[in-house]
Protein backbone atom coordinates (compact mmCIF):
# COMPACT_ATOMS: atom_id res chain seq x y z
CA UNK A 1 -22.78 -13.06 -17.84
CA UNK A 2 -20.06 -10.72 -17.00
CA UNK A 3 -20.78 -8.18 -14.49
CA UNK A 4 -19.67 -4.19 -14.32
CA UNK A 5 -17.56 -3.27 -11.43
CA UNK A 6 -16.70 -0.36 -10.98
CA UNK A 7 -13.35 0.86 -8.31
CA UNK A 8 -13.04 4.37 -6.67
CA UNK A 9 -8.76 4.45 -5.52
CA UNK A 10 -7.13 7.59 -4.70
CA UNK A 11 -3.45 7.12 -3.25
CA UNK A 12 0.14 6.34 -4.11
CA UNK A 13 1.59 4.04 -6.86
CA UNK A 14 1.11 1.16 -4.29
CA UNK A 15 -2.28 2.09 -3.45
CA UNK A 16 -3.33 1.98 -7.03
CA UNK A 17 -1.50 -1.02 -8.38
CA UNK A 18 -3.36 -3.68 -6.58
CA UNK A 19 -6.75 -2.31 -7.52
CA UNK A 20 -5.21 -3.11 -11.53
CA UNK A 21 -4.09 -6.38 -10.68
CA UNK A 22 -7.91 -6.70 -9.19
CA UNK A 23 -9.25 -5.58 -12.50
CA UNK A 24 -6.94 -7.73 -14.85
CA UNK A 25 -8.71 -10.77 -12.53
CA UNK A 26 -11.71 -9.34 -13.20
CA UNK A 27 -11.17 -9.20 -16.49
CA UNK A 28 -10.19 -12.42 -17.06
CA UNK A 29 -12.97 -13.67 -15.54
CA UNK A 30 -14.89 -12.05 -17.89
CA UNK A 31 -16.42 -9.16 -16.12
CA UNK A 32 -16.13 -5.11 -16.97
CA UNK A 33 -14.58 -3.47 -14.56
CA UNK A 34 -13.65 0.60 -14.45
CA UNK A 35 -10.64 2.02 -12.31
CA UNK A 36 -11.42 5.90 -11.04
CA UNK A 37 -8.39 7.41 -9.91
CA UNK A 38 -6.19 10.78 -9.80
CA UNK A 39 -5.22 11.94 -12.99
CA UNK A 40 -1.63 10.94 -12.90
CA UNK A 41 -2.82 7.45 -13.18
CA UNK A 42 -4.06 7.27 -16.35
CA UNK A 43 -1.34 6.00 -18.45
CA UNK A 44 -0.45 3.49 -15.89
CA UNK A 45 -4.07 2.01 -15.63
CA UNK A 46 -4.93 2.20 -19.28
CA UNK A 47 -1.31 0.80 -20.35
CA UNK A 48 -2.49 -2.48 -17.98
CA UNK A 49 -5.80 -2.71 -20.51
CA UNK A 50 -8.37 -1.04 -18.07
CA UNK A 51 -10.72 1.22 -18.77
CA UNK A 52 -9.93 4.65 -16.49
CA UNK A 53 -12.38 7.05 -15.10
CA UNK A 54 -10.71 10.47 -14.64
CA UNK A 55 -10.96 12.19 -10.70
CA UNK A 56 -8.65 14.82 -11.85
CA UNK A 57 -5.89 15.90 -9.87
CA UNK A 58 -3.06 15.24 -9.68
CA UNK A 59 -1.46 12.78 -6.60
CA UNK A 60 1.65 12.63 -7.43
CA UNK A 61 2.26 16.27 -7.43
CA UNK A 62 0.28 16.72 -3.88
CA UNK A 63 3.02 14.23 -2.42
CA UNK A 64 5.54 16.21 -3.85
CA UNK A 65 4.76 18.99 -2.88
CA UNK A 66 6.91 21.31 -0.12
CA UNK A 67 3.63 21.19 2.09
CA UNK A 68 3.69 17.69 2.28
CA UNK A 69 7.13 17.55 3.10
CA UNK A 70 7.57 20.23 5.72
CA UNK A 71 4.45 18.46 7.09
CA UNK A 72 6.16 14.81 7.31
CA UNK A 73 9.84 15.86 7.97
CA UNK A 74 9.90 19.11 10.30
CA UNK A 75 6.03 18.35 11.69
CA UNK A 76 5.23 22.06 10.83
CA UNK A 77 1.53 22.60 12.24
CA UNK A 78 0.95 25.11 9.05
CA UNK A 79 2.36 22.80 6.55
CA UNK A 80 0.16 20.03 7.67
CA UNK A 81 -2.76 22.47 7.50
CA UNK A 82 -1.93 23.59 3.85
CA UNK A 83 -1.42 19.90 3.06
CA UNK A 84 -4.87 18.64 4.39
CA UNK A 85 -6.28 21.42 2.70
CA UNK A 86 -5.03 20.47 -0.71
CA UNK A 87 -5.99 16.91 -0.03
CA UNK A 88 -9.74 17.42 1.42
CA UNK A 89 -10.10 18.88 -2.26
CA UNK A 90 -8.57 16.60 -4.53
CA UNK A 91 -10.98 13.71 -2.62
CA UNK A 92 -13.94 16.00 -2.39
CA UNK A 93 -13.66 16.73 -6.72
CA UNK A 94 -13.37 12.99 -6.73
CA UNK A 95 -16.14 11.88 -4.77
CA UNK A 96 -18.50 14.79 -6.28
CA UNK A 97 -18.13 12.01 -9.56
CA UNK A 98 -19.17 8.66 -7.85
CA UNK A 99 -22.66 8.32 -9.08
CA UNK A 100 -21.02 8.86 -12.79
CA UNK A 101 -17.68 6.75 -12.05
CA UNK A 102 -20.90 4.15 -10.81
CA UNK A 103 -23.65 4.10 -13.63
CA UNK A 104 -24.68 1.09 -14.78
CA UNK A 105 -22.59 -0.94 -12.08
CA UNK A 106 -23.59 -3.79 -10.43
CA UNK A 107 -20.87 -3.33 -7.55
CA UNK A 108 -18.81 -0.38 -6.03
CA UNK A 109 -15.44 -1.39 -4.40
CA UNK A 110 -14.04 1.02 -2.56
CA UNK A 111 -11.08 2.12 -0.01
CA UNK A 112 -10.79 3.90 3.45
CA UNK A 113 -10.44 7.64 1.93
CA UNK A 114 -13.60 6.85 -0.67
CA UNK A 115 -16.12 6.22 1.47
CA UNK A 116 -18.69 8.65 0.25
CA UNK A 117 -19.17 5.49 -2.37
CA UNK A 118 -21.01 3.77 0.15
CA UNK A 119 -24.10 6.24 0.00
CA UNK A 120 -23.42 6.32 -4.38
CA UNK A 121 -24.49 2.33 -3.84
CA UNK A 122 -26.88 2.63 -1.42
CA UNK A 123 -28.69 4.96 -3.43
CA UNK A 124 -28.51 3.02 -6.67
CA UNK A 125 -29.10 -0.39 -4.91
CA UNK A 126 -25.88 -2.47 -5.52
CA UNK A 127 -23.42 -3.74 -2.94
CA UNK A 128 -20.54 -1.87 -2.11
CA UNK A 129 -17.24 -3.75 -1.18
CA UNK A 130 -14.53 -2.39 1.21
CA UNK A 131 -11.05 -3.05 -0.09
CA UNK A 132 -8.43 -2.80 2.53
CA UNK A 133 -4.48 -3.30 2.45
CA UNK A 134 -4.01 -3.20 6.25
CA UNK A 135 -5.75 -5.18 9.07
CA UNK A 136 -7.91 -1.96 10.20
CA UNK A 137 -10.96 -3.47 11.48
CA UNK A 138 -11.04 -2.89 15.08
CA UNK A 139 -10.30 -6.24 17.09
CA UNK A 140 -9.63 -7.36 20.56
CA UNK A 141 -6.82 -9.15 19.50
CA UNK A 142 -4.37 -6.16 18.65
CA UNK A 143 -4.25 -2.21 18.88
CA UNK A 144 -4.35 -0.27 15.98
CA UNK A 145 -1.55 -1.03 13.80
CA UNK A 146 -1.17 2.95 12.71
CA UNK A 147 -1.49 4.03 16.29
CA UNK A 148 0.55 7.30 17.56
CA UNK A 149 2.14 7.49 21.05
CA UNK A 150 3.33 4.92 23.07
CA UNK A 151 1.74 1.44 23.21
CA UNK A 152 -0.93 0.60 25.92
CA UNK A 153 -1.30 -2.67 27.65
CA UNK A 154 -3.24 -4.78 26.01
CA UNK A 155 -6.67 -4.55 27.79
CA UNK A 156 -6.74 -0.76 26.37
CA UNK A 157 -6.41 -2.04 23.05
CA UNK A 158 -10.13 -1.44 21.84
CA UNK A 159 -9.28 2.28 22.96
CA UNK A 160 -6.63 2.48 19.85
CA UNK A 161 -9.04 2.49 17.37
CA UNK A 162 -10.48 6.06 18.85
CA UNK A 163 -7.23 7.05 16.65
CA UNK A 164 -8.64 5.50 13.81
CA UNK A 165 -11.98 7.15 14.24
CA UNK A 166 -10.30 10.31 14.39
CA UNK A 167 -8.20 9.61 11.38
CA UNK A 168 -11.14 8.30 9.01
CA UNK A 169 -12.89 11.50 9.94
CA UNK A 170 -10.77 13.54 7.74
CA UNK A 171 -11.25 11.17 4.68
CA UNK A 172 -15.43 11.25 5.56
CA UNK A 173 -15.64 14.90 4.98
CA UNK A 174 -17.07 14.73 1.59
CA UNK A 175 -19.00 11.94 2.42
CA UNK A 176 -20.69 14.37 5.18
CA UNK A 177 -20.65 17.40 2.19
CA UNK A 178 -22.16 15.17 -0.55
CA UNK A 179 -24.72 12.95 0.57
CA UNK A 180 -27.89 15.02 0.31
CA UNK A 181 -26.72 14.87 -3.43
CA UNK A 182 -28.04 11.18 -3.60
CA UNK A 183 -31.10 11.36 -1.62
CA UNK A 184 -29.66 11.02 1.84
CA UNK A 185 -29.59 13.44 5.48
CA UNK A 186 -25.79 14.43 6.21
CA UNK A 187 -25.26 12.36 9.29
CA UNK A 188 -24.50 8.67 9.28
CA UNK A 189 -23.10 5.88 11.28
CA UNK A 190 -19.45 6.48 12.31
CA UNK A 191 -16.82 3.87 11.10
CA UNK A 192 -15.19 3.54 7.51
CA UNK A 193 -17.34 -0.19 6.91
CA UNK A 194 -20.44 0.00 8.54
CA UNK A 195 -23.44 -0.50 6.10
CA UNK A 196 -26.11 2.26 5.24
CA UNK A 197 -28.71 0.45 7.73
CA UNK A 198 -27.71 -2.41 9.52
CA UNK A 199 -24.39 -5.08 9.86
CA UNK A 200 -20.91 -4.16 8.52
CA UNK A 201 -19.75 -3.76 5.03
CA UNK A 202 -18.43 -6.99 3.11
CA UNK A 203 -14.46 -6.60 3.16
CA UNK A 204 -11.67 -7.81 1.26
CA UNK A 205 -8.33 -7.70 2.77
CA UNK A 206 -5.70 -8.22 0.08
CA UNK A 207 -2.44 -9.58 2.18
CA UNK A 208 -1.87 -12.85 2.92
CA UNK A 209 -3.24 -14.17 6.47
CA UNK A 210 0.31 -15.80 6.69
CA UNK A 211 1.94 -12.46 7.09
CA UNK A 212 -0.99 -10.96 9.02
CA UNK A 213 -3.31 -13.52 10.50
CA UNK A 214 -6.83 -12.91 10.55
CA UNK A 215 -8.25 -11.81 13.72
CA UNK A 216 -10.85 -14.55 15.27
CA UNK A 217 -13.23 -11.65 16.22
CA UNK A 218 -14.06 -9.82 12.92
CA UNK A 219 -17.23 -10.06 10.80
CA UNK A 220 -17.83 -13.08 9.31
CA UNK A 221 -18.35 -11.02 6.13
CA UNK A 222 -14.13 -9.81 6.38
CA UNK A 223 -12.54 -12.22 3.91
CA UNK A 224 -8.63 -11.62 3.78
CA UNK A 225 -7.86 -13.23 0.19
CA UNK A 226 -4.11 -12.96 -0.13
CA UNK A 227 -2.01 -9.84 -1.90
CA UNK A 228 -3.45 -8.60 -5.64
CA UNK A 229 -0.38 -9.14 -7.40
CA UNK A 230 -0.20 -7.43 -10.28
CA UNK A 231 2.63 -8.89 -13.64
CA UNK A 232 3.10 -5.02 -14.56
CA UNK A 233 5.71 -5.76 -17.03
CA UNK A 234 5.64 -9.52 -18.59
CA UNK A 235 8.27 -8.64 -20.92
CA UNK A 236 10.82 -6.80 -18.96
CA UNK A 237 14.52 -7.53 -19.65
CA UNK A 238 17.13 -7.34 -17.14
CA UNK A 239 19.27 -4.19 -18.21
CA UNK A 240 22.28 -4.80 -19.67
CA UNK A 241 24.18 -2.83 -17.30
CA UNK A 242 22.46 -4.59 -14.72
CA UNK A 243 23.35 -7.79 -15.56
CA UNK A 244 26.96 -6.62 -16.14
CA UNK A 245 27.16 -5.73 -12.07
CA UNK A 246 25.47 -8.96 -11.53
CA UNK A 247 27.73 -11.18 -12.83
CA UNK A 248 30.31 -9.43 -11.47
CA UNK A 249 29.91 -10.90 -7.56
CA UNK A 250 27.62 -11.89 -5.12
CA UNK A 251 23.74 -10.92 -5.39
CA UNK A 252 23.36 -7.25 -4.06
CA UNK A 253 21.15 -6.12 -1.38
CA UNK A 254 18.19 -3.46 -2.86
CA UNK A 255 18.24 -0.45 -0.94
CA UNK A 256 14.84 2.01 -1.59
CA UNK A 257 12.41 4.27 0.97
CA UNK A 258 9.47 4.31 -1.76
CA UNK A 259 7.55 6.39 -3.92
CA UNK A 260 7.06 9.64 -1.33
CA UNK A 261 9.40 12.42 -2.14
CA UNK A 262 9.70 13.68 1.80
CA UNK A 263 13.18 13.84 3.26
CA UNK A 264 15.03 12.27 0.12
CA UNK A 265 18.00 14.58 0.84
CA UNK A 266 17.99 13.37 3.74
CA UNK A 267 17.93 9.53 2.79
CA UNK A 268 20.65 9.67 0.47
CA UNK A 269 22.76 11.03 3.05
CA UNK A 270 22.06 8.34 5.47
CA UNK A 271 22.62 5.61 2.65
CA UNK A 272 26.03 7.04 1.55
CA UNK A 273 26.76 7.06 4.62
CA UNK A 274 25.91 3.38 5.15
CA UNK A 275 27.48 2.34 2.77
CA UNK A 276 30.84 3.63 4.17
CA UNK A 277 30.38 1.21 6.84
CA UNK A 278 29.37 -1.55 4.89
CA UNK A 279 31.17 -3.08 2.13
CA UNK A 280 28.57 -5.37 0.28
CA UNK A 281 27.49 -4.99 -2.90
CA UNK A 282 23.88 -3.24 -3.71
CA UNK A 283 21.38 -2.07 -5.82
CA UNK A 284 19.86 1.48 -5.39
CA UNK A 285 16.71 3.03 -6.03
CA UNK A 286 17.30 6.52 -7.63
CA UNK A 287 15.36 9.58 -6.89
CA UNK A 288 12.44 9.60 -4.65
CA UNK A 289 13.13 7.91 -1.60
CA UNK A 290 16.56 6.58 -2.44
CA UNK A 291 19.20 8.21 -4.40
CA UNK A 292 19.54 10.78 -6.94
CA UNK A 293 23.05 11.75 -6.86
CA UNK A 294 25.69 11.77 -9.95
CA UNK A 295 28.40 9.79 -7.75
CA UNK A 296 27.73 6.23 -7.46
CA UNK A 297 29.18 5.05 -4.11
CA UNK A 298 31.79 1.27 -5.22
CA UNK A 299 29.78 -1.50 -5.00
CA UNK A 300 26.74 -0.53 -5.82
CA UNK A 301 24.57 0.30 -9.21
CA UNK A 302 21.91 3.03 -9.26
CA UNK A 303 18.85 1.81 -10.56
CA UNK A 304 15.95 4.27 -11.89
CA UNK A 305 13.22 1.65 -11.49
CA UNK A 306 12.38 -2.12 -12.76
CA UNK A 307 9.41 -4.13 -11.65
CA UNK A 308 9.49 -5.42 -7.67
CA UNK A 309 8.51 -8.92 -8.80
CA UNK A 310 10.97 -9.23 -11.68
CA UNK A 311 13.95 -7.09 -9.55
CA UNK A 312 13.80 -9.12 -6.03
CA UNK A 313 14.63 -12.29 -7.24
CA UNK A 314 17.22 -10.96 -8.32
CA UNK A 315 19.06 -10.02 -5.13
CA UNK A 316 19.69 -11.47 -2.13
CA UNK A 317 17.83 -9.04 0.46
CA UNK A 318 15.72 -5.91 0.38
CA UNK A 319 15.99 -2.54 2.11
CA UNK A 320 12.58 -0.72 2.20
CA UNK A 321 10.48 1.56 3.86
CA UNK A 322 7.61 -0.92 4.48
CA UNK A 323 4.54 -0.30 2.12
CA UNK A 324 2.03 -2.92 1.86
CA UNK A 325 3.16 -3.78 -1.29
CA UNK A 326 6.80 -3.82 -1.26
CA UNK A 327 7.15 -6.14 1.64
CA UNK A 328 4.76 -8.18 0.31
CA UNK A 329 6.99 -8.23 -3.00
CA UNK A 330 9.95 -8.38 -0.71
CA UNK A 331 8.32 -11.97 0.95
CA UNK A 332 6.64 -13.36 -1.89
CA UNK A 333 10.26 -13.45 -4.14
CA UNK A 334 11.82 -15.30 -0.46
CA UNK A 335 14.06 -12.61 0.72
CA UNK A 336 14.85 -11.17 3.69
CA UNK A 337 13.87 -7.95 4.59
CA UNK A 338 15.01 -4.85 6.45
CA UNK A 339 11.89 -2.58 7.04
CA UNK A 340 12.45 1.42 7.97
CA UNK A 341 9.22 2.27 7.65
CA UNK A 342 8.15 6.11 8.30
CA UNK A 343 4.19 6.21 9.05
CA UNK A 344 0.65 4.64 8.78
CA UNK A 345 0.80 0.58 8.25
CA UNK A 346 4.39 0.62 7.73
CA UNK A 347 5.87 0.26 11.16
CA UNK A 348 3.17 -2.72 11.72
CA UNK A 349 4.27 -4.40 8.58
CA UNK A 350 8.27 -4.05 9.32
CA UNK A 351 7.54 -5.12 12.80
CA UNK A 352 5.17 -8.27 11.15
CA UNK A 353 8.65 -9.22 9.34
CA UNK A 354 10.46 -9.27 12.02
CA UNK A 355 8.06 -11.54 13.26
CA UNK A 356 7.96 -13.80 10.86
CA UNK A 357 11.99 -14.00 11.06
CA UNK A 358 12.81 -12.81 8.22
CA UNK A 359 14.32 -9.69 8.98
CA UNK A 360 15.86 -7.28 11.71
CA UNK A 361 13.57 -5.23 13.93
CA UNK A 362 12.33 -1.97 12.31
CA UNK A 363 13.95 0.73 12.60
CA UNK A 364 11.76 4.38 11.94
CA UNK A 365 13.30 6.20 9.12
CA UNK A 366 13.35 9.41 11.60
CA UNK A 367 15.52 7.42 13.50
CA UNK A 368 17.70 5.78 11.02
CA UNK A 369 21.43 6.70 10.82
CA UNK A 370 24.27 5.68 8.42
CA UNK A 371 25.42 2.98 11.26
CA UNK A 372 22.18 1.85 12.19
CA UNK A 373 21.35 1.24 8.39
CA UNK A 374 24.54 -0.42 7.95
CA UNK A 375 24.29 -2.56 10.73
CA UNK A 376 20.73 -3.73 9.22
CA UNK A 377 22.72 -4.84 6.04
CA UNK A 378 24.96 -6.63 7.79
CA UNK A 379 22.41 -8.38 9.52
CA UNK A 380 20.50 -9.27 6.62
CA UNK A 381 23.20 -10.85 4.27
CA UNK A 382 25.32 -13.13 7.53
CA UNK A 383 22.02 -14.32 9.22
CA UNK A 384 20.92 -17.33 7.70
CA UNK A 385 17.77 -17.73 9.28
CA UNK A 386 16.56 -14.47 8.06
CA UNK A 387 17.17 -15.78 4.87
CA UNK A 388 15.50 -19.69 5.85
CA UNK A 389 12.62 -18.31 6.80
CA UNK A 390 12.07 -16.01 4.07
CA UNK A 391 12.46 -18.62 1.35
CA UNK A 392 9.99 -20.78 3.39
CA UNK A 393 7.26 -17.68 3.43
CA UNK A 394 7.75 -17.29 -0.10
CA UNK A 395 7.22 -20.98 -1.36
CA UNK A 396 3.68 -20.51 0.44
CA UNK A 397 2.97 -16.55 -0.57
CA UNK A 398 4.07 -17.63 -4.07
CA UNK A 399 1.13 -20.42 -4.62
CA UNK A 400 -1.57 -17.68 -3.44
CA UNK A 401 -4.04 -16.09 -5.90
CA UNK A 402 -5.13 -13.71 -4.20
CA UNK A 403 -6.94 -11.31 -6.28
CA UNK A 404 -8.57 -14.89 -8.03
CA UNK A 405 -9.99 -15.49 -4.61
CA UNK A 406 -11.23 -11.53 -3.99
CA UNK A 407 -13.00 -11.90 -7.26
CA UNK A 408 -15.07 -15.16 -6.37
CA UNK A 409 -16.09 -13.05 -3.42
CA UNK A 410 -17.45 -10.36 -5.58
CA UNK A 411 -19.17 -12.40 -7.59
CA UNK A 412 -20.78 -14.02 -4.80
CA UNK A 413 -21.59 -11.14 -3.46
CA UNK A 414 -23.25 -9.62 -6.54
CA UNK A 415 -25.30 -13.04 -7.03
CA UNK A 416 -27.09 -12.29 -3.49
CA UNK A 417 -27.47 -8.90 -4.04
């Protein structure tokens, strides 16, 4: 008998997408599950055959926002304030509608900056399930991948995730504000996955433990099931202007810094600039995070957006900033990758690419110039093992099913409960 699961996600594009391609599994395994999410996210979620429940608000426009960029570009203190501000009340209006986003569930999966759900199924008696996209639970075995400062020897590792601690804090505010309103005493255990009594929280972990191996020290309950992959568009067409530069040379390189809106001016300087330098042919994201210019630079084809799956197969290596997502696109189709990755997981996942070689080191996008990028191009199309090893990681990412496996677990999980 099918089972109702209901998912809290507040976040970007990429934060949202692989809690659909959870549901669609879901779905097809016959269960019921609801998405809650921002506002802006309806159309998206329903359009995938999901039911939505509305948080209201609007993420999209909080990213957008001058706050937000002041905050992430110039590091202005009151910016930063104004943005946190904004965001403590777009997750505090969504958290106040848990227990209704949760009636009549027999599960509650959640994320890092929705934790007040963990009290919402406590207090109606049904598991709740941590969904991460990073490797955040603390280990011995590395520091915190979205550490600030300088890196530590390894022995002060453990100390790393005192950053972490501080970060979650922010996101647990209206898990401190609300939980009298389901029967519980404001203070609880510290930590983002630690249960309402005892042991840690069951956790799914939806990258591949090729790209991020799974640390020998976690929970025996932390299950890393390989990315949700999500077939957005089944039917999409390659444009017709699209495959016109196509068949005109060589595969092009896809050049894009993501769905954040911060320092775009900047971005499309430094890629014009690039591309100067460099004389291959490429494929360019407009707008956010890429280009949004009139002018196309020779050589290259501005793109206003097509599905990651469908697209990177298409090309012969990718330029991103290093979301979970993307470079999980980027390795799955078996190209090489250039990561300039700005903040939170992203630097750990460029410098996991690099590791794998398939790619250059990462280089921040605060430090990124117009030679540095086009020396990362260059690197990417003339080294061959870049492009070996990618096609390799691919073969195995592509075979994965990992939102298949994450659903067994819930199952399993609902079955003891």
């Amino acid at each position: 008998m099918g089972k109702r699961i209901a998912i809290a996600a507040i976040g970007t594009h990429g934060d949202i997408r692989p809690f659909v391609a959870l549901a669609r599994a879901l779905i097809h395994a016959g269960h019921d599950p609801v998405i809650g999410a921002p506002s802006d996210f309806q159309g998206f979620i329903a359009a995938n055959g999901v039911e939505f429940f509305d948080f209201g608000g609007d993420m999209q426009a909080l990213l957008g926002q001058g706050n937000f960029d002041a905050a992430m570009q110039k590091h202005s203190l009151s910016a930063m304030l104004s943005a946190a501000y904004d965001g403590f009340w777009l997750h505090y209006n969504a958290a106040r509608t848990f227990p209704e986003l949760a009636r009549g569930a027999d599960a509650l999966v959640y994320h890092m900056n929705t934790t007040h759900a963990l009290d919402v199924a406590g207090a109606l008696g049904i598991p709740a399930i941590m969904a991460l996209f990073q490797p955040l639970l603390p280990t011995r075995e590395h520091a915190y991948i979205a550490g600030i400062g300088p890196k530590l020897p390894a022995p002060f590792d453990p100390l790393s995730y005192l950053v972490l601690a501080a970060q979650q804090s922010f996101y647990d505010l209206p898990r401190y504000l609300l939980r009298p309103s389901v029967g519980y005493g404001r203070f609880f255990r510290t930590g983002f996955a630690k249960a309402l009594r005892a042991g840690p929280v069951p956790t799914i972990h939806a990258y591949p433990e090729a790209v991020s191996p799974r640390p020998k020290d976690w929970p025996d309950n932390a299950l890393v099931t390989g990315a949700w992959r999500l077939d957005e568009h089944p039917e999409w067409q390659i444009p017709a202007d699209l495959q016109v530069f196509l068949d005109e040379g060589e595969a092009p390189v896809y050049i894009g810094f993501g769905s954040m809106s911060f320092g775009s001016a900047r971005n499309e300087a430094i890629i014009r600039e690039a591309l100067e330098f460099w004389s291959g042919r490429a494929v360019l994201a407009r707008g956010w995070g890429g280009l949004g210019g009139a002018e196309v630079p020779r050589n290259c084809f501005l793109l206003d957006k097509a599905p990651h799956d469908k697209l990177f197969p298409l090309m012969r290596a990718v330029v991103h900033h290093g979301g979970a997502g993307t470079t999980l696109a980027g390795l799955t189709a078996g190209r090489p990758s250039f990561v300039v990755p700005q903040f939170f997981d992203q630097p750990y996942w460029g410098e996991r690419v690099h590791a794998l070689g398939c790619g250059p080191e990462p280089v921040l996008l605060k430090h990124l110039t117009g030679r540095r990028l086009a020396d990362g191009l260059e690197a990417l199309v003339c080294n061959t093992d870049y492009a070996e090893a990618a096609r390799r990681l691919g073969d195995t990412l592509d075979a994965e099913d990992g939102a298949g496996t994450a659903v067994k677990r819930i199952e399993a999980l609902v079955d003891a409960s």
